[in-house]
PDB file of N, CA and C in Angstrom:
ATOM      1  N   UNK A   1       0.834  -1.188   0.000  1.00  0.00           N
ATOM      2  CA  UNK A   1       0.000   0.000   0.000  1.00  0.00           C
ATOM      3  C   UNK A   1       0.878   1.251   0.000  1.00  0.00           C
ATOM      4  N   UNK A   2       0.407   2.566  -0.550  1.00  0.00           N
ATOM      5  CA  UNK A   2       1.442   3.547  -0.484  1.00  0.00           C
ATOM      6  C   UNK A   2       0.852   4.395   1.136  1.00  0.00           C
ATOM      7  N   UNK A   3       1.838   5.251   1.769  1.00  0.00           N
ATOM      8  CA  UNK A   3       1.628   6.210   2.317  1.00  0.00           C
ATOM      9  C   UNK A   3       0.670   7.280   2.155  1.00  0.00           C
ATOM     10  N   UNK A   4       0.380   7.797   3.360  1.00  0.00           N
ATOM     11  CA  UNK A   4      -1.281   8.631   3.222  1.00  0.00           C
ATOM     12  C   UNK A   4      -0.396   9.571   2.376  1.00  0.00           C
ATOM     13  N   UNK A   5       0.461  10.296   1.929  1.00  0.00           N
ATOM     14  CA  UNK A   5       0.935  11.509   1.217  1.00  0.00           C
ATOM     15  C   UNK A   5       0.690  10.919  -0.063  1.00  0.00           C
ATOM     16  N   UNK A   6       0.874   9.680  -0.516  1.00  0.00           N
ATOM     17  CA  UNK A   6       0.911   9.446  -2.355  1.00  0.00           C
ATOM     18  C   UNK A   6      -0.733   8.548  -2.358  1.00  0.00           C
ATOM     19  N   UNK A   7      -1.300   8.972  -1.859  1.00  0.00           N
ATOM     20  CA  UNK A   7      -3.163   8.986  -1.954  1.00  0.00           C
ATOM     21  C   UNK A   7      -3.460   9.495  -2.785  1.00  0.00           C
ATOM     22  N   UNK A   8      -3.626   8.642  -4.020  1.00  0.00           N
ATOM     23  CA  UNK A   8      -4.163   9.193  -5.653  1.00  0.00           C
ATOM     24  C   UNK A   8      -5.826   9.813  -4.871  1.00  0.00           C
ATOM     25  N   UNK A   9      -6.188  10.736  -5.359  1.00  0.00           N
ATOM     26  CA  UNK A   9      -7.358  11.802  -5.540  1.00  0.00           C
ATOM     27  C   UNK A   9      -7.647  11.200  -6.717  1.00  0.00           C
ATOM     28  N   UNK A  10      -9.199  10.443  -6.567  1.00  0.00           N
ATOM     29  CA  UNK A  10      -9.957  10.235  -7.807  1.00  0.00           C
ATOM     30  C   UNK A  10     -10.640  11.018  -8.463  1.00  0.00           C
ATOM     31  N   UNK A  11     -11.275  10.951  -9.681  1.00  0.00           N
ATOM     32  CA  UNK A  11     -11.746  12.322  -9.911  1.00  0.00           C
ATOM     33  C   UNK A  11     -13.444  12.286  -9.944  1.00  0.00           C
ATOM     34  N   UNK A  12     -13.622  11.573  -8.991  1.00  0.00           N
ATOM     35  CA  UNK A  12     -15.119  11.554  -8.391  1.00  0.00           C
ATOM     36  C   UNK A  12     -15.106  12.281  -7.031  1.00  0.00           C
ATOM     37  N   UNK A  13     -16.328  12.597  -6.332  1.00  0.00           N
ATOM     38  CA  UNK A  13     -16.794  12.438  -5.243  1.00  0.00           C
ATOM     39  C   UNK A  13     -17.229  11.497  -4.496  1.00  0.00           C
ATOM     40  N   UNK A  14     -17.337  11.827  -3.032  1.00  0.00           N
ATOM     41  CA  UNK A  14     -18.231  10.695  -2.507  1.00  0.00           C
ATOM     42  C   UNK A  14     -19.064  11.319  -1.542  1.00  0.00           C
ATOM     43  N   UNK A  15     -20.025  10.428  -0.626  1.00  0.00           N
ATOM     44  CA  UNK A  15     -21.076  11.112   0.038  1.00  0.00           C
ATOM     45  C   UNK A  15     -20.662  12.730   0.270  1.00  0.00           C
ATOM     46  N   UNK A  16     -21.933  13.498  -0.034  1.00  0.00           N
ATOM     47  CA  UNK A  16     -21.220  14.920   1.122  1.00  0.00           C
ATOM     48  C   UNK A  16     -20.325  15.784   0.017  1.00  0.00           C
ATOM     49  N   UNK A  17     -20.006  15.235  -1.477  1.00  0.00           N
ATOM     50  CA  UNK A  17     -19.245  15.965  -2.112  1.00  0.00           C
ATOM     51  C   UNK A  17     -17.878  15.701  -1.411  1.00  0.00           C
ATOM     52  N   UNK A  18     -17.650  14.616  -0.875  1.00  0.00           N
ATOM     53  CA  UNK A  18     -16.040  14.365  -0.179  1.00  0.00           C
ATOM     54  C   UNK A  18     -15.161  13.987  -0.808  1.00  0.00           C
ATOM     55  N   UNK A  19     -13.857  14.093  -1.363  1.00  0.00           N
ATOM     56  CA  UNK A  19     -12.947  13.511  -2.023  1.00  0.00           C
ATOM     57  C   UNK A  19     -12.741  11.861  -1.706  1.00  0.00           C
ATOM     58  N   UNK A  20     -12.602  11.343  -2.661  1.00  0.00           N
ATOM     59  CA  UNK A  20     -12.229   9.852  -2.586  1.00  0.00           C
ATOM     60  C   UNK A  20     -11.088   9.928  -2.830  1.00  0.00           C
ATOM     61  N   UNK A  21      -9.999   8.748  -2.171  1.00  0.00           N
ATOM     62  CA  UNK A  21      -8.783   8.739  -2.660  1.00  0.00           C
ATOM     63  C   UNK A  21      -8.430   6.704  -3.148  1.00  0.00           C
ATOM     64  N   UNK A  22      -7.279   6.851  -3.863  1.00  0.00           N
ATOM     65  CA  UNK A  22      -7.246   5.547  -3.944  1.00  0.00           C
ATOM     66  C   UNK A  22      -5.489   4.959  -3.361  1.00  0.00           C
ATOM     67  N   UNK A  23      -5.642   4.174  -2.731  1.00  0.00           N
ATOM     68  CA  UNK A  23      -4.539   3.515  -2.149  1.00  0.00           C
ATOM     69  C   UNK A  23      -3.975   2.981  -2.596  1.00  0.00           C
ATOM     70  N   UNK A  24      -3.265   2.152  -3.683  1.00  0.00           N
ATOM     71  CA  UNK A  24      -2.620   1.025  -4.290  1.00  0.00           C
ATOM     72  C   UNK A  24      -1.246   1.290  -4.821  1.00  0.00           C
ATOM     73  N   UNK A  25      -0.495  -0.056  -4.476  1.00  0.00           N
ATOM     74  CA  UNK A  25       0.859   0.091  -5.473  1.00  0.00           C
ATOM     75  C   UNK A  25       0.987   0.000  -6.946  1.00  0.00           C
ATOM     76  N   UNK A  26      -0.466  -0.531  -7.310  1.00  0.00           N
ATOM     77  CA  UNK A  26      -0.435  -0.894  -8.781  1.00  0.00           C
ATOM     78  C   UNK A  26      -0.958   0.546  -9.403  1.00  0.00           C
ATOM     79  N   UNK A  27      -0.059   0.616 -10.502  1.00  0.00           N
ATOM     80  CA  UNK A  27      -0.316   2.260 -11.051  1.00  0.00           C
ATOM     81  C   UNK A  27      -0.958   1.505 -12.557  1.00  0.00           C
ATOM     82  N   UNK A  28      -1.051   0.524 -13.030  1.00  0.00           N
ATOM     83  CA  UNK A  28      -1.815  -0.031 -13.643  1.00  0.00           C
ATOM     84  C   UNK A  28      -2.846  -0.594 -13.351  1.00  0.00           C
ATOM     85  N   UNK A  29      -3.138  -0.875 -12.136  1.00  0.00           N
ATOM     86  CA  UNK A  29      -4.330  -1.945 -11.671  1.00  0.00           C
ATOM     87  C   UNK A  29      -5.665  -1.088 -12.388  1.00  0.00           C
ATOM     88  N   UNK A  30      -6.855  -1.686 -11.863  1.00  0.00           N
ATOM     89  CA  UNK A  30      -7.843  -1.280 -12.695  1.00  0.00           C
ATOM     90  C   UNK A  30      -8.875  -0.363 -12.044  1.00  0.00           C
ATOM     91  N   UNK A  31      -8.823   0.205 -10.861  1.00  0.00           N
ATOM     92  CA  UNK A  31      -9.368   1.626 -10.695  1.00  0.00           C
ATOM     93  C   UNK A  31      -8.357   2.510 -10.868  1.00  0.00           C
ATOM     94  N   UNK A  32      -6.863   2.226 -11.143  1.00  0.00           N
ATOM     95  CA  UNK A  32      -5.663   3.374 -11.879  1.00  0.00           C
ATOM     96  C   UNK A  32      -6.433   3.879 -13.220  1.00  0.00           C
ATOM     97  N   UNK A  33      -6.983   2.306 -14.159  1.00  0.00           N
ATOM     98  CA  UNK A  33      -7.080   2.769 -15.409  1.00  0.00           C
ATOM     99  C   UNK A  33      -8.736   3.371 -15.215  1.00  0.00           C
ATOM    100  N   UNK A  34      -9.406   3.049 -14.669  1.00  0.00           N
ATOM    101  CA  UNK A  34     -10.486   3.495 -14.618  1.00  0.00           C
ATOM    102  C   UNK A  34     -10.020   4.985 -14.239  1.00  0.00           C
ATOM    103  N   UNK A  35      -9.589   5.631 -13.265  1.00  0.00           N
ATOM    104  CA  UNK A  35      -9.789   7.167 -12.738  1.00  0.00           C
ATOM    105  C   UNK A  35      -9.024   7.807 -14.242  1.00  0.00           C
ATOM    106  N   UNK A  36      -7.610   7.469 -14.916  1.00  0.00           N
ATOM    107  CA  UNK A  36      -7.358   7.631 -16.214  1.00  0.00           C
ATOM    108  C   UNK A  36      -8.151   8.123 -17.194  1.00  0.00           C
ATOM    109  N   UNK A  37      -8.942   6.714 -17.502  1.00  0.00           N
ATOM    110  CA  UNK A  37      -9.566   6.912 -18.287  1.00  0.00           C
ATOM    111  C   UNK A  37     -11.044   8.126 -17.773  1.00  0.00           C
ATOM    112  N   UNK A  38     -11.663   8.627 -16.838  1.00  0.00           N
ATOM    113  CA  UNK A  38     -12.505   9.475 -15.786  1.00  0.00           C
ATOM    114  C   UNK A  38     -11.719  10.667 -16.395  1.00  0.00           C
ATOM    115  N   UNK A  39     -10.713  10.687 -16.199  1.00  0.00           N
ATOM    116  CA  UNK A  39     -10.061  12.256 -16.305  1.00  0.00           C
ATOM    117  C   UNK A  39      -9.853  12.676 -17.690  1.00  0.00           C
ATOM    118  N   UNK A  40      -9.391  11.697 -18.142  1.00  0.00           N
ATOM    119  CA  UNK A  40      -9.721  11.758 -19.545  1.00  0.00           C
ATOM    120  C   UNK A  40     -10.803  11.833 -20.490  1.00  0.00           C
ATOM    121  N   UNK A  41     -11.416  11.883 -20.001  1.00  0.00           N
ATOM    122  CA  UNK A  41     -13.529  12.730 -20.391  1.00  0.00           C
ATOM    123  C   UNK A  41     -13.524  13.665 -19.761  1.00  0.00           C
ATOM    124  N   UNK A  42     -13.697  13.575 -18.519  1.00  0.00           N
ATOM    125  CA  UNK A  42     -13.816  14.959 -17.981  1.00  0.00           C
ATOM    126  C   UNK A  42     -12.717  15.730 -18.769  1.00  0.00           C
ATOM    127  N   UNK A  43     -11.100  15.966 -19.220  1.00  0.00           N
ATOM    128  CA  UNK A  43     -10.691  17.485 -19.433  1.00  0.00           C
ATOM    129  C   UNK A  43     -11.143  17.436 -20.831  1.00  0.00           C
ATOM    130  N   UNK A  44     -11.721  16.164 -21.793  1.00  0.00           N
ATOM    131  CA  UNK A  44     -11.937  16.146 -23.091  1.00  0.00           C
ATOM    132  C   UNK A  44     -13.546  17.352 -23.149  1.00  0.00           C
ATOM    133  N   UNK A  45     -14.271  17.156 -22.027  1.00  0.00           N
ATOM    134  CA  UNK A  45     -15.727  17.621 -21.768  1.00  0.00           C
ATOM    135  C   UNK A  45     -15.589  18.901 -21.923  1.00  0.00           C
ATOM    136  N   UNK A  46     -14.237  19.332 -21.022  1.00  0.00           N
ATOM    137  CA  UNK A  46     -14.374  20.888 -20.443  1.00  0.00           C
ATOM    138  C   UNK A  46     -13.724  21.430 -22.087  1.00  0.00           C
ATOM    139  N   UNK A  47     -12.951  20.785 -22.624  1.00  0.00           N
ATOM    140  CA  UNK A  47     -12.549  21.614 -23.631  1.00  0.00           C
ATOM    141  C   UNK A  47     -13.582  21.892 -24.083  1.00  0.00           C
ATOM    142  N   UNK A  48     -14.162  20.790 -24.706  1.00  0.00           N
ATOM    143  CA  UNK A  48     -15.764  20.934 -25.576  1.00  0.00           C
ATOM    144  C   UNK A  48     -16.834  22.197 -25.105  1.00  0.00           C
ATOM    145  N   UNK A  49     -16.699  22.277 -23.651  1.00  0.00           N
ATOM    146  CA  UNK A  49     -17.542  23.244 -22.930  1.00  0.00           C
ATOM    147  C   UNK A  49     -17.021  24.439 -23.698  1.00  0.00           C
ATOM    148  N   UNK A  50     -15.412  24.527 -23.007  1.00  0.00           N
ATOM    149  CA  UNK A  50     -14.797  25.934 -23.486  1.00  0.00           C
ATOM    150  C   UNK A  50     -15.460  26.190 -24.988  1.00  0.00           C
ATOM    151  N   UNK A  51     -15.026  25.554 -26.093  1.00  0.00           N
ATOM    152  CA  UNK A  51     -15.571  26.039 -27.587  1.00  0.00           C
ATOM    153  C   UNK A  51     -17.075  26.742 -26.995  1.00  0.00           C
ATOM    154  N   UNK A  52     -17.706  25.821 -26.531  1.00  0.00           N
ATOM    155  CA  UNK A  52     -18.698  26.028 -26.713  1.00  0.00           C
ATOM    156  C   UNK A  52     -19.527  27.574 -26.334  1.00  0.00           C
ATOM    157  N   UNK A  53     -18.401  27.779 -24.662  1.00  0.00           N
ATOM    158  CA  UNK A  53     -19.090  28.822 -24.105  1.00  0.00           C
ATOM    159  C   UNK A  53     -18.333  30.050 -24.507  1.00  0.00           C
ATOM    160  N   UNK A  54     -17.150  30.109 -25.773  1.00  0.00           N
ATOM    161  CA  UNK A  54     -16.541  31.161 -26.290  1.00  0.00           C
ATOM    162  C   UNK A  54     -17.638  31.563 -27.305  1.00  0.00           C
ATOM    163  N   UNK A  55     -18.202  30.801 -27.994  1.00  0.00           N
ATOM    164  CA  UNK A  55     -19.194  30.902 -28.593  1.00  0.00           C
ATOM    165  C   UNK A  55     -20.441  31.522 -28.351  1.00  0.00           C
ATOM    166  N   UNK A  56     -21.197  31.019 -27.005  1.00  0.00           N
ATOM    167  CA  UNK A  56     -22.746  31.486 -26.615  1.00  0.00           C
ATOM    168  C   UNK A  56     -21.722  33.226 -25.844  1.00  0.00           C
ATOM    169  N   UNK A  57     -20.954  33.236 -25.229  1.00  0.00           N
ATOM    170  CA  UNK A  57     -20.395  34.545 -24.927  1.00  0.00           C
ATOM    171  C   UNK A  57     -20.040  35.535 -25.928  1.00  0.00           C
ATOM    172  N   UNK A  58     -19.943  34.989 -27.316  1.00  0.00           N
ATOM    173  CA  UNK A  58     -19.354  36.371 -28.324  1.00  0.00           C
ATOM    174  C   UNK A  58     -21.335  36.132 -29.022  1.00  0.00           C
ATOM    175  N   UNK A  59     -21.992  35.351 -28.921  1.00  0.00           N
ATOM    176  CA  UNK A  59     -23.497  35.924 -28.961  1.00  0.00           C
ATOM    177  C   UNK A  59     -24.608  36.791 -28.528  1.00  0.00           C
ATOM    178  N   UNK A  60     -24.790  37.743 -29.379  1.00  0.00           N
ATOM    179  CA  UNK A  60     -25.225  39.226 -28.605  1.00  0.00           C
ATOM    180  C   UNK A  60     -26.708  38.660 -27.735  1.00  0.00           C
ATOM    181  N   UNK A  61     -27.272  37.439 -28.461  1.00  0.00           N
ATOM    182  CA  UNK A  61     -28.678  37.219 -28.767  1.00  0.00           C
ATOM    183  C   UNK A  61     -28.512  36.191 -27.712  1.00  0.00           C
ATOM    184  N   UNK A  62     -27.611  35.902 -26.484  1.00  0.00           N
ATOM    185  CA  UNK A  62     -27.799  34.873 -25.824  1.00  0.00           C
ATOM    186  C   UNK A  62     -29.215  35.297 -24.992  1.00  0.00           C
ATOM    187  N   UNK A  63     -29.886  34.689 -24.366  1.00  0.00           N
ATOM    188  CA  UNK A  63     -30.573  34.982 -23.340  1.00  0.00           C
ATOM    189  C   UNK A  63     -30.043  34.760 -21.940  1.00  0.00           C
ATOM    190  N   UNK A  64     -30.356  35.349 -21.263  1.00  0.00           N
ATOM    191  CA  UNK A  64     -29.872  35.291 -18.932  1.00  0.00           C
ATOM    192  C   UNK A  64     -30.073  33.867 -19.065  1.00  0.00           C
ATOM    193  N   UNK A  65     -30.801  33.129 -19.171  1.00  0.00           N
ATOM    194  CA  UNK A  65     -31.199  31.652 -18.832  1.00  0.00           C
ATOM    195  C   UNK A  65     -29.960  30.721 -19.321  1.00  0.00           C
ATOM    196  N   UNK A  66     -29.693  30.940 -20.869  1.00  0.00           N
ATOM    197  CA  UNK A  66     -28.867  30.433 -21.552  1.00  0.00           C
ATOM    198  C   UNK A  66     -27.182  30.339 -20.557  1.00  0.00           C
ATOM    199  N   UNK A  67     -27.013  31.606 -20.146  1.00  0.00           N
ATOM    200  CA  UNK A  67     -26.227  32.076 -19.606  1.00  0.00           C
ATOM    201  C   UNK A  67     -25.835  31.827 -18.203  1.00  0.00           C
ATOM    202  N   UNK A  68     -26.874  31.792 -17.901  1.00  0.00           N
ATOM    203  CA  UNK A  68     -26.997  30.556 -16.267  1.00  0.00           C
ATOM    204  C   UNK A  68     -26.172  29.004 -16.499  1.00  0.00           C
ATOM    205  N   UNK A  69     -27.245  28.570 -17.379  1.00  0.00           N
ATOM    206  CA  UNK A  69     -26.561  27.390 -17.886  1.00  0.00           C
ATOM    207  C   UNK A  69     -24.882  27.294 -17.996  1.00  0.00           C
ATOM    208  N   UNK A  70     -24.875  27.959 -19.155  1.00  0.00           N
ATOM    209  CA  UNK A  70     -23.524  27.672 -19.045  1.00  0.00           C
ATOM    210  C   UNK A  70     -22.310  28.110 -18.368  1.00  0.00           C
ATOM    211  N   UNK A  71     -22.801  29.059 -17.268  1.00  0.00           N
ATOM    212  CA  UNK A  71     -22.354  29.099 -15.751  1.00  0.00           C
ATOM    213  C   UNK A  71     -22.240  27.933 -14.993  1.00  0.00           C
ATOM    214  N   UNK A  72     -23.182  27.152 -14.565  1.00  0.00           N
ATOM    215  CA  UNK A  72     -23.283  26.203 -14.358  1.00  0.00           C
ATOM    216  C   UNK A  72     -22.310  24.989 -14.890  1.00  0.00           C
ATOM    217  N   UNK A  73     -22.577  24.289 -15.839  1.00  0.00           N
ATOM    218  CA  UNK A  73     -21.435  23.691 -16.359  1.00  0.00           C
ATOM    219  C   UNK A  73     -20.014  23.821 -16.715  1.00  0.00           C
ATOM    220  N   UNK A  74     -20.326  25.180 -16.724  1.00  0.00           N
ATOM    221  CA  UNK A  74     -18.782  25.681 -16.397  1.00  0.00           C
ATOM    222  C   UNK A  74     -18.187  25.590 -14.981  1.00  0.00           C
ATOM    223  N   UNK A  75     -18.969  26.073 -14.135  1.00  0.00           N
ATOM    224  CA  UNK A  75     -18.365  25.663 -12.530  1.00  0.00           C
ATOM    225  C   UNK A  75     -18.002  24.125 -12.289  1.00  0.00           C
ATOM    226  N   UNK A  76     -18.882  23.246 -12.952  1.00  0.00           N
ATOM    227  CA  UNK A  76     -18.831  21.634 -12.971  1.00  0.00           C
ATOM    228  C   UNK A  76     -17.690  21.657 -13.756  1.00  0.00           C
ATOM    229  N   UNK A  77     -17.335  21.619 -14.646  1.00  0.00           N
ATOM    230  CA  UNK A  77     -16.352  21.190 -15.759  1.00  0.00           C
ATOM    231  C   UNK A  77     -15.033  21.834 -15.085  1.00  0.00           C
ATOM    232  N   UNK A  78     -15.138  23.728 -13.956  1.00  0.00           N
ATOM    233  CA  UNK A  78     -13.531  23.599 -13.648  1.00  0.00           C
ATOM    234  C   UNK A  78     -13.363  23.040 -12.477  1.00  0.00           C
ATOM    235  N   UNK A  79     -14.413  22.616 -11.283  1.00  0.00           N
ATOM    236  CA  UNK A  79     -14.253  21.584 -10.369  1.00  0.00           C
ATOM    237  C   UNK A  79     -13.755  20.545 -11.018  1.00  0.00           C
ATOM    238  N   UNK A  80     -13.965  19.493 -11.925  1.00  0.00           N
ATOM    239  CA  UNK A  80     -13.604  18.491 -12.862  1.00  0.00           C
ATOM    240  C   UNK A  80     -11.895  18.504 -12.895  1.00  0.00           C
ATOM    241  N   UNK A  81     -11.809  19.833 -13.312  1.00  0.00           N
ATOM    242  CA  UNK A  81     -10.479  20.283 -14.063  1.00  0.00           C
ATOM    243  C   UNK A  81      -9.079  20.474 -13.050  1.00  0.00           C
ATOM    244  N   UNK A  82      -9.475  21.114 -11.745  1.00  0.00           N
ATOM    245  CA  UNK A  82      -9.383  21.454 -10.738  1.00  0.00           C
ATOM    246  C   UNK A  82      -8.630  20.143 -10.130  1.00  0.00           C
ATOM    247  N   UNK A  83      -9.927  19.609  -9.834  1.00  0.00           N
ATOM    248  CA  UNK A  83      -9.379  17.816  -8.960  1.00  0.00           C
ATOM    249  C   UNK A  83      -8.080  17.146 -10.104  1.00  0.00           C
ATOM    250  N   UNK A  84      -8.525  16.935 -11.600  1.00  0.00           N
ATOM    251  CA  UNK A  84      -7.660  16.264 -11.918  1.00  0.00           C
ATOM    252  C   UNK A  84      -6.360  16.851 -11.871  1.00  0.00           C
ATOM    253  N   UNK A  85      -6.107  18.293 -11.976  1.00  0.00           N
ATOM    254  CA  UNK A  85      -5.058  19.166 -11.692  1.00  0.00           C
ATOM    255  C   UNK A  85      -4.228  18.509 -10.508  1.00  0.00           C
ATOM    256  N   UNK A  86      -4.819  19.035  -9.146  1.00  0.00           N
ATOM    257  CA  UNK A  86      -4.261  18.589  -7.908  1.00  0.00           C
ATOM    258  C   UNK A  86      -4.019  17.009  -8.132  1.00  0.00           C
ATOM    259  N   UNK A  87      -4.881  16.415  -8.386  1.00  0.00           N
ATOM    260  CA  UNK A  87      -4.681  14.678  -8.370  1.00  0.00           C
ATOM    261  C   UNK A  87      -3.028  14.556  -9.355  1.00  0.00           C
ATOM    262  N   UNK A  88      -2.932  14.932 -10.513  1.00  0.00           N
ATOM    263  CA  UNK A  88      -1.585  14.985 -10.851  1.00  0.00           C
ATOM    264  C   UNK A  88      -0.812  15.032 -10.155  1.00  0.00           C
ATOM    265  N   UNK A  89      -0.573  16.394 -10.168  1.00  0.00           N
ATOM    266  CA  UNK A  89       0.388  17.255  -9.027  1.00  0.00           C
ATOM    267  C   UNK A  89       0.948  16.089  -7.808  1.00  0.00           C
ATOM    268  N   UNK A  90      -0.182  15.971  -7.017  1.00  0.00           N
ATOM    269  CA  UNK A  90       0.121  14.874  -5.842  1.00  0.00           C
ATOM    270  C   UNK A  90       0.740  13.702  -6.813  1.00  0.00           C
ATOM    271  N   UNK A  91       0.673  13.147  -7.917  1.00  0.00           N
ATOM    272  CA  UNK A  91       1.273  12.013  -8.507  1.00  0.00           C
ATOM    273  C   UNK A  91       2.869  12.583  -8.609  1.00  0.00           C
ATOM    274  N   UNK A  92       3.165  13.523  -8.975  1.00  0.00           N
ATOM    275  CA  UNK A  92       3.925  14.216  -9.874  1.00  0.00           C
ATOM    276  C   UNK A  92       5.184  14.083  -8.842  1.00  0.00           C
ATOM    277  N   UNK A  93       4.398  14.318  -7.403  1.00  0.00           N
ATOM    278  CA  UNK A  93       5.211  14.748  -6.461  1.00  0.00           C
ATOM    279  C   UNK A  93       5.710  13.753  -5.500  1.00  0.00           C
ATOM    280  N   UNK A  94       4.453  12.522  -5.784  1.00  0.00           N
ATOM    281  CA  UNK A  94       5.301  11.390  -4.656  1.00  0.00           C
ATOM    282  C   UNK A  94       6.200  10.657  -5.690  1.00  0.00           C
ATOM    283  N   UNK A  95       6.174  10.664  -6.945  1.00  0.00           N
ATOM    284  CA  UNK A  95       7.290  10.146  -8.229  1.00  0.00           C
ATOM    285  C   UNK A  95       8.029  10.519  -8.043  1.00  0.00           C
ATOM    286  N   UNK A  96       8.213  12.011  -7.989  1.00  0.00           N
ATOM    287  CA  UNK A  96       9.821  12.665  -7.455  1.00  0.00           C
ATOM    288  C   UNK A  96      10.199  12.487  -6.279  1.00  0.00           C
ATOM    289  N   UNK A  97       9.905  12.078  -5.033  1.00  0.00           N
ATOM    290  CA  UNK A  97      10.056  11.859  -3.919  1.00  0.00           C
ATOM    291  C   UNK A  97      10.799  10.322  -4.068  1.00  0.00           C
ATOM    292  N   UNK A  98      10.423   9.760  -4.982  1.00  0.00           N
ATOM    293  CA  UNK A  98      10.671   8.433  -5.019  1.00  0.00           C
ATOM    294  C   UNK A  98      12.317   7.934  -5.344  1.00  0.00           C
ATOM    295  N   UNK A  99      12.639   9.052  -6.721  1.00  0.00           N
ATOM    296  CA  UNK A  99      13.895   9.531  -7.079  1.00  0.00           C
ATOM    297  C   UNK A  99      14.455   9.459  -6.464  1.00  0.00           C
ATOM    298  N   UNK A 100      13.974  10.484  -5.001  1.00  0.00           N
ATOM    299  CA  UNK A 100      15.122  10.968  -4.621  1.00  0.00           C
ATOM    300  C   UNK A 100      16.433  10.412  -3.538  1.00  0.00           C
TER     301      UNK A 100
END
């Protein structure tokens, strides 16, 4: 098992909106490739968002509602973006620790 410091951050929640973390030595095992493959939709999503909301924003004719919306999914998509960020980072950092 690794140490509470190299606690992969999945890129879900759990009850309560609480971070889940995952414990394992296997960096292949199969909730590795599962959270992988998780993060890998989610930052594919947010790009898609971005086009999207550069778009409804250079539209004079959006409506407030429209605009809510994609407030909304935008806050979701940089929470998304956010976790997988830090979840790296913490990878990034017990790898180099490992080096050293």
């Amino acid at each position: 098992m690794t140490n509470r410091n190299e606690l992969r951050l999945l890129p879900w929640s759990g009850p309560e909106d609480k971070p889940c973390y995952l414990s394992t030595d296997e960096r292949d095992g199969h909730m590795s490739r599962l959270a992988d493959n998780i993060e890998a939709v989610q930052l594919g999503m947010a790009t898609e968002l971005l086009e999207q909301a550069s778009e409804t924003v250079d539209d004079c004719d959006t409506d407030l509602n429209d605009l809510r919306h994609l407030a909304h999914d935008l806050t979701g998509a940089l929470r998304d973006v956010l976790r997988v960020a830090v979840s790296r980072g913490h990878l990034l950092a017990a790898s180099a620790s490992h080096r050293i």
